[in-house]
N, C-alpha and C. Protein backbone atom coordinates (compact mmCIF):
# COMPACT_ATOMS: atom_id res chain seq x y z
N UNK A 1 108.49 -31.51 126.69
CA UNK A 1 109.89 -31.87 126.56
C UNK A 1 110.04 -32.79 125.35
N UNK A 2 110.98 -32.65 124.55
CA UNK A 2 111.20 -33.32 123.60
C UNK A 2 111.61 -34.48 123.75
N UNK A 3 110.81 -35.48 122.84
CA UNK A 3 111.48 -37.03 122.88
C UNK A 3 112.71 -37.31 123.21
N UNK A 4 113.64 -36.65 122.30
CA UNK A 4 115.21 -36.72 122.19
C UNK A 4 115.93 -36.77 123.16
N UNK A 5 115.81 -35.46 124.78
CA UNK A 5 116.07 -34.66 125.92
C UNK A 5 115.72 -36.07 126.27
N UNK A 6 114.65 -36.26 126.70
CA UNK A 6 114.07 -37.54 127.47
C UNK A 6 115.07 -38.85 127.25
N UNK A 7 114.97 -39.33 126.23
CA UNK A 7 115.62 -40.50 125.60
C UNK A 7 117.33 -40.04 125.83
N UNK A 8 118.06 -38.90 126.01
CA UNK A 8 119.65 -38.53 126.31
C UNK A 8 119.42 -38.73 128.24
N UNK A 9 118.08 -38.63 128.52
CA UNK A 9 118.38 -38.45 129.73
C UNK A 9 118.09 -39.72 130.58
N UNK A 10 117.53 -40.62 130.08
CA UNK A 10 117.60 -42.28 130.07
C UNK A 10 118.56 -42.52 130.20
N UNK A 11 119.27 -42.35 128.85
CA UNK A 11 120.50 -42.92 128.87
C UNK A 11 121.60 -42.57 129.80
N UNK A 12 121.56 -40.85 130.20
CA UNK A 12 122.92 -40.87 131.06
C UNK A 12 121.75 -41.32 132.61
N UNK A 13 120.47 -41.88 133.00
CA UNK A 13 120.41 -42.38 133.92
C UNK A 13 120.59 -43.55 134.17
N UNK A 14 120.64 -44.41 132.94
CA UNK A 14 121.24 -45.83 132.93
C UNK A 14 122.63 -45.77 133.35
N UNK A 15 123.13 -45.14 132.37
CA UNK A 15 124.78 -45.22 132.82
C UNK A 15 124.91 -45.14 134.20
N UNK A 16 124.44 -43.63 134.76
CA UNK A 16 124.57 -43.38 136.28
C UNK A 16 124.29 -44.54 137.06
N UNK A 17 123.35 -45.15 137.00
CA UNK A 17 122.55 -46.56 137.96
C UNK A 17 124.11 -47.40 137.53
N UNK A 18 123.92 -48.28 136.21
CA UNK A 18 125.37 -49.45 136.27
C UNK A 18 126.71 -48.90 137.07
N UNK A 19 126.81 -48.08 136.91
CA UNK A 19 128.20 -47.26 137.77
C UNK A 19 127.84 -47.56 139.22
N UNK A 20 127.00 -46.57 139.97
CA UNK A 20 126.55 -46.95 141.41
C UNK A 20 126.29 -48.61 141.53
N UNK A 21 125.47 -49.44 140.94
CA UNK A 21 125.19 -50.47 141.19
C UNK A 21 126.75 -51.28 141.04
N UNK A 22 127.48 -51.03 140.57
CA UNK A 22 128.98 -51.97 140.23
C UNK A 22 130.51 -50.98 141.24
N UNK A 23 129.78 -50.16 141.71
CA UNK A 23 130.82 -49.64 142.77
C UNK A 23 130.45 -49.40 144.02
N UNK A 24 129.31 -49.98 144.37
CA UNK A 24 128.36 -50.09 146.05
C UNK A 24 129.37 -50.43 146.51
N UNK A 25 129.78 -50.84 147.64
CA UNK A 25 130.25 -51.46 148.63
C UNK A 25 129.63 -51.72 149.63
N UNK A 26 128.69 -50.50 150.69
CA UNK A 26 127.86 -50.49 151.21
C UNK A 26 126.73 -51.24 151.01
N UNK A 27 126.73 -52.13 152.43
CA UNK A 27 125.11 -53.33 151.82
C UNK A 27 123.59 -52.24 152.20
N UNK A 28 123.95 -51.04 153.55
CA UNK A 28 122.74 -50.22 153.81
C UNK A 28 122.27 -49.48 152.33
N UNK A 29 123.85 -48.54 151.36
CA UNK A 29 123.40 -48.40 150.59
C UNK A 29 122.46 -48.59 149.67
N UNK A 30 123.31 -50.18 149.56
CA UNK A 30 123.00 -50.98 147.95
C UNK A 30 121.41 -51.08 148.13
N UNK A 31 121.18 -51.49 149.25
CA UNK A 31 119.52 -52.01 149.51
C UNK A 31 119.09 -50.55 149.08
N UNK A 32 119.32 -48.65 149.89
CA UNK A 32 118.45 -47.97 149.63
C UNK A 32 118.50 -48.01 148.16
N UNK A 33 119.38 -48.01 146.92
CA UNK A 33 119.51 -48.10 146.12
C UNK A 33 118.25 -48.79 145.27
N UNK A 34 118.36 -50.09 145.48
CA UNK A 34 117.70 -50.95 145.42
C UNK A 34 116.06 -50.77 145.25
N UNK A 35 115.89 -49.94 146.67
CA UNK A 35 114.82 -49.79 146.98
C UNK A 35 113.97 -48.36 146.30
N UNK A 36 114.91 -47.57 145.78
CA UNK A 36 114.57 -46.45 145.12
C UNK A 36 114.52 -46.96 143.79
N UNK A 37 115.37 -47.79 142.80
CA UNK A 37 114.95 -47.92 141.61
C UNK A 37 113.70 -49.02 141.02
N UNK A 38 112.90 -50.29 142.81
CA UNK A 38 112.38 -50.63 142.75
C UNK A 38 111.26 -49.59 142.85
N UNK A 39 111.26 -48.82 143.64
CA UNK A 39 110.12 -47.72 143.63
C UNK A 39 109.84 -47.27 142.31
N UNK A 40 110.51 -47.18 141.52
CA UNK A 40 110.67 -45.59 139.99
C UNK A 40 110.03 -47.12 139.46
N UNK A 41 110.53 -48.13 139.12
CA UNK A 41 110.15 -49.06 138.38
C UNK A 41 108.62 -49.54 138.34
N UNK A 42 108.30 -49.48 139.37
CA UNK A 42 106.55 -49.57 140.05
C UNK A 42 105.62 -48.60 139.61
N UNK A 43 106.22 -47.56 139.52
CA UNK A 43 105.90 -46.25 138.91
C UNK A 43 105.71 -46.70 137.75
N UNK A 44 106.09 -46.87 137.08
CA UNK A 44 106.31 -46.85 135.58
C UNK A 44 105.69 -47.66 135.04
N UNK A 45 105.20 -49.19 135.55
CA UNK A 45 104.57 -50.03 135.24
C UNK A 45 103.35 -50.34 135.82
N UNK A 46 102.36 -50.15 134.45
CA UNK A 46 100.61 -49.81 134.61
C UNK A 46 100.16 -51.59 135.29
N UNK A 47 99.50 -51.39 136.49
CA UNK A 47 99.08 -52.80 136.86
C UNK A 47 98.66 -53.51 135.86
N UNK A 48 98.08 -53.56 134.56
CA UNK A 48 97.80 -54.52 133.72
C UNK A 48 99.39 -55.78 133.45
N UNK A 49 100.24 -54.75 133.36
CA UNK A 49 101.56 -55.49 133.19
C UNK A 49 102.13 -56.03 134.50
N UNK A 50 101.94 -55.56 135.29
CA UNK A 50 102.12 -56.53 136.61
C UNK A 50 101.19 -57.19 136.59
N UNK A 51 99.89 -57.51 136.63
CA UNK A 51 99.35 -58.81 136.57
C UNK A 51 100.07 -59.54 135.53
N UNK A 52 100.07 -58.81 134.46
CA UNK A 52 100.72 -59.65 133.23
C UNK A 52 102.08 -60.82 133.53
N UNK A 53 102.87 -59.87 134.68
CA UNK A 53 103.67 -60.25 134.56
C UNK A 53 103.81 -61.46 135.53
N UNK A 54 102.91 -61.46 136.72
CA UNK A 54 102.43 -62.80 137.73
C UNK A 54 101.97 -64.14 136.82
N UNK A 55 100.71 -63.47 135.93
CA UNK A 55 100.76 -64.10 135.23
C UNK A 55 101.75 -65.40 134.41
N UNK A 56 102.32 -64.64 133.90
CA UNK A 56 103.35 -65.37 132.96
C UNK A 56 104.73 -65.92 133.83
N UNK A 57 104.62 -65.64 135.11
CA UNK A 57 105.62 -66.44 135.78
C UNK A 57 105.01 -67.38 137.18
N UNK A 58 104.68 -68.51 136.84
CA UNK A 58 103.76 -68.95 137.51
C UNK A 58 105.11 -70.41 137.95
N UNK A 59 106.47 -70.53 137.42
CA UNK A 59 107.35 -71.35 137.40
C UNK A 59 108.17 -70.73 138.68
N UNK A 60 107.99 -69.52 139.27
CA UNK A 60 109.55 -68.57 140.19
C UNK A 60 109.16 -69.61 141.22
N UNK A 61 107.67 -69.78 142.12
CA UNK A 61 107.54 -70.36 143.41
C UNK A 61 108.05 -71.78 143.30
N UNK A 62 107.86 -72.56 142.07
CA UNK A 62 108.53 -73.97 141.80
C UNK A 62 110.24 -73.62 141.84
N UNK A 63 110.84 -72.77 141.23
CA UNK A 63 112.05 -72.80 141.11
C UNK A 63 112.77 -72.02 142.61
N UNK A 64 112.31 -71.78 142.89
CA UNK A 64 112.67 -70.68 144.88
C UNK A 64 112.36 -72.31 145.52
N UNK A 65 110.92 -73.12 145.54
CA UNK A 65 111.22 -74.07 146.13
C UNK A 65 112.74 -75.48 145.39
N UNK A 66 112.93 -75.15 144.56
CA UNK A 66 114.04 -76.25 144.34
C UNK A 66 115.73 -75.38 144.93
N UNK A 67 115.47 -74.28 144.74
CA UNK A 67 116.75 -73.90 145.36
C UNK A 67 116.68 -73.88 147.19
N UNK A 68 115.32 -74.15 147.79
CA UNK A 68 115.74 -74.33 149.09
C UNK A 68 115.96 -75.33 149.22
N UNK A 69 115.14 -76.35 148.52
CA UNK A 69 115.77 -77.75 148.74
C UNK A 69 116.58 -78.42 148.32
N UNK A 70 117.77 -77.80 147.61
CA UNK A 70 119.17 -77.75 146.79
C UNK A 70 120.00 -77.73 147.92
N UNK A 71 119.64 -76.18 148.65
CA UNK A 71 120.50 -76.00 149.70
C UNK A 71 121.24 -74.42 149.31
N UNK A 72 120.93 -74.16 148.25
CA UNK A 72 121.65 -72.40 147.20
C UNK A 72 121.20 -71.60 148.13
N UNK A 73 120.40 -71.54 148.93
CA UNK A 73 119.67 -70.21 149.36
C UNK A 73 120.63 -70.17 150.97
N UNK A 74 120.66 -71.22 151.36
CA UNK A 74 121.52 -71.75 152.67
C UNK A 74 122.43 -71.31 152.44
N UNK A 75 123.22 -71.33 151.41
CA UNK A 75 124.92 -71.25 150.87
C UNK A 75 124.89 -70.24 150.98
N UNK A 76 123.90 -69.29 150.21
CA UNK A 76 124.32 -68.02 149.81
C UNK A 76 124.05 -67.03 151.27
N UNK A 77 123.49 -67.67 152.01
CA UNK A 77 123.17 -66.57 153.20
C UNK A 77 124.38 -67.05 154.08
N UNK A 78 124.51 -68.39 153.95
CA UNK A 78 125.92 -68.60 154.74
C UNK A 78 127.25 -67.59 154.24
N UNK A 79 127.52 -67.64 152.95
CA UNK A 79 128.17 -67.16 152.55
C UNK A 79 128.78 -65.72 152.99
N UNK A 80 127.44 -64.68 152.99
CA UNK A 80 127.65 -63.85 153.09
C UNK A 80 127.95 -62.87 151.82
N UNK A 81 127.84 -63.14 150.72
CA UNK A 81 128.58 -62.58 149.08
C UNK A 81 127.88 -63.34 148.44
N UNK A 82 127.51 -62.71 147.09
CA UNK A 82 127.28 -63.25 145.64
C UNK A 82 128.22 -64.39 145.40
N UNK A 83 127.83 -65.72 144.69
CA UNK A 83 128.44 -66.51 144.25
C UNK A 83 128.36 -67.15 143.01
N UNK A 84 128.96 -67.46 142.24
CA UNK A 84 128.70 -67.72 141.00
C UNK A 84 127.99 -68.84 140.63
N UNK A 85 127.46 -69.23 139.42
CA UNK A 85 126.95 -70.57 139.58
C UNK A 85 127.78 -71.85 139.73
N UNK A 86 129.17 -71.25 139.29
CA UNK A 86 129.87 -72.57 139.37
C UNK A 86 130.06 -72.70 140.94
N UNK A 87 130.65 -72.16 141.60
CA UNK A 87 130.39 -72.19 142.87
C UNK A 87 129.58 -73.14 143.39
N UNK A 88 128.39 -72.51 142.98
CA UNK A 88 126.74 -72.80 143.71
C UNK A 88 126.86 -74.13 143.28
N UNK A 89 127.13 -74.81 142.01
CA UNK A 89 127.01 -75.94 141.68
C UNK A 89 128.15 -76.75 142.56
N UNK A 90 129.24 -76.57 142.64
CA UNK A 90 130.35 -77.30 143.43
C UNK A 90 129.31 -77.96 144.23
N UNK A 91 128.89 -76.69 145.26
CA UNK A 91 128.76 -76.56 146.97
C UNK A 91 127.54 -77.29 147.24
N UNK A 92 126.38 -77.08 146.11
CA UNK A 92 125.16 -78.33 146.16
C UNK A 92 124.99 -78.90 145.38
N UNK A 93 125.72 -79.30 144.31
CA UNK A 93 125.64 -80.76 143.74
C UNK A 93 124.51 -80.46 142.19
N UNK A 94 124.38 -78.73 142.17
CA UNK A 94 123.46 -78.83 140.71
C UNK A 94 123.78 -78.32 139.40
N UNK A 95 123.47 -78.71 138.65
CA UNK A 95 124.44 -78.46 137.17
C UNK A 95 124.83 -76.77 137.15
N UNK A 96 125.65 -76.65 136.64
CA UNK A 96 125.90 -75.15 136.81
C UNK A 96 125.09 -74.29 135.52
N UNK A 97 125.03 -74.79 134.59
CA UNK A 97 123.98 -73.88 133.51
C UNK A 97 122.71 -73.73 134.09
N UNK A 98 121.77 -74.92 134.61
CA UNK A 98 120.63 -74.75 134.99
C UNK A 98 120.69 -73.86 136.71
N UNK A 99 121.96 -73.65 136.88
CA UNK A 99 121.66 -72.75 138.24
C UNK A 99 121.63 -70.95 137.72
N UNK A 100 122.95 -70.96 136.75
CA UNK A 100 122.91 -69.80 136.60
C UNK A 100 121.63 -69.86 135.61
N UNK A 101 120.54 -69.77 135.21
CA UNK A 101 119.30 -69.43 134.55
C UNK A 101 118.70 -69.07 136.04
């Protein structure tokens, strides 16, 4: 198959995914969703780059522990919905640039 075919067919599968992913409504969906483009993605990436990529993020378990002890993770399950960072910042007290990062 030609590069080109391949690379047109990326692209209208990107498009397809942002469309579904920005018109879910369904949370059973969104998760199988979810769970199918986490699958294709796993696929695709040779374990050297997943170690690679543990590797080089050795900061997520420090930053997951400051948002439980913020209280963001509480909010957001209370919540029930996505919330923005300004939000998140109101509701626990943390700067809103360093939340949304």
């Amino acid at each position: 198959m030609a590069s080109s075919s391949i690379k047109s067919r990326i692209g209208a599968l990107a498009t397809e995914l942002e469309s579904l992913s920005t018109n879910i409504q369904d949370e059973t969906l969104r998760k199988e969703l979810f769970e199918v483009v986490n699958h294709s993605a796993n696929r695709l990436q040779p374990p050297i780059e997943t170690i690679w990529k543990m590797i080089m993020s050795p900061h997520a378990p420090a930053a997951l522990m400051v948002l439980i002890r913020m209280g963001v993770v509480i909010d957001l399950v209370e919540a029930g919905k996505p919330k923005t960072a300004k939000e998140l910042s109101t509701s626990c007290g943390g700067e809103e640039m360093l939340i949304g990062k």
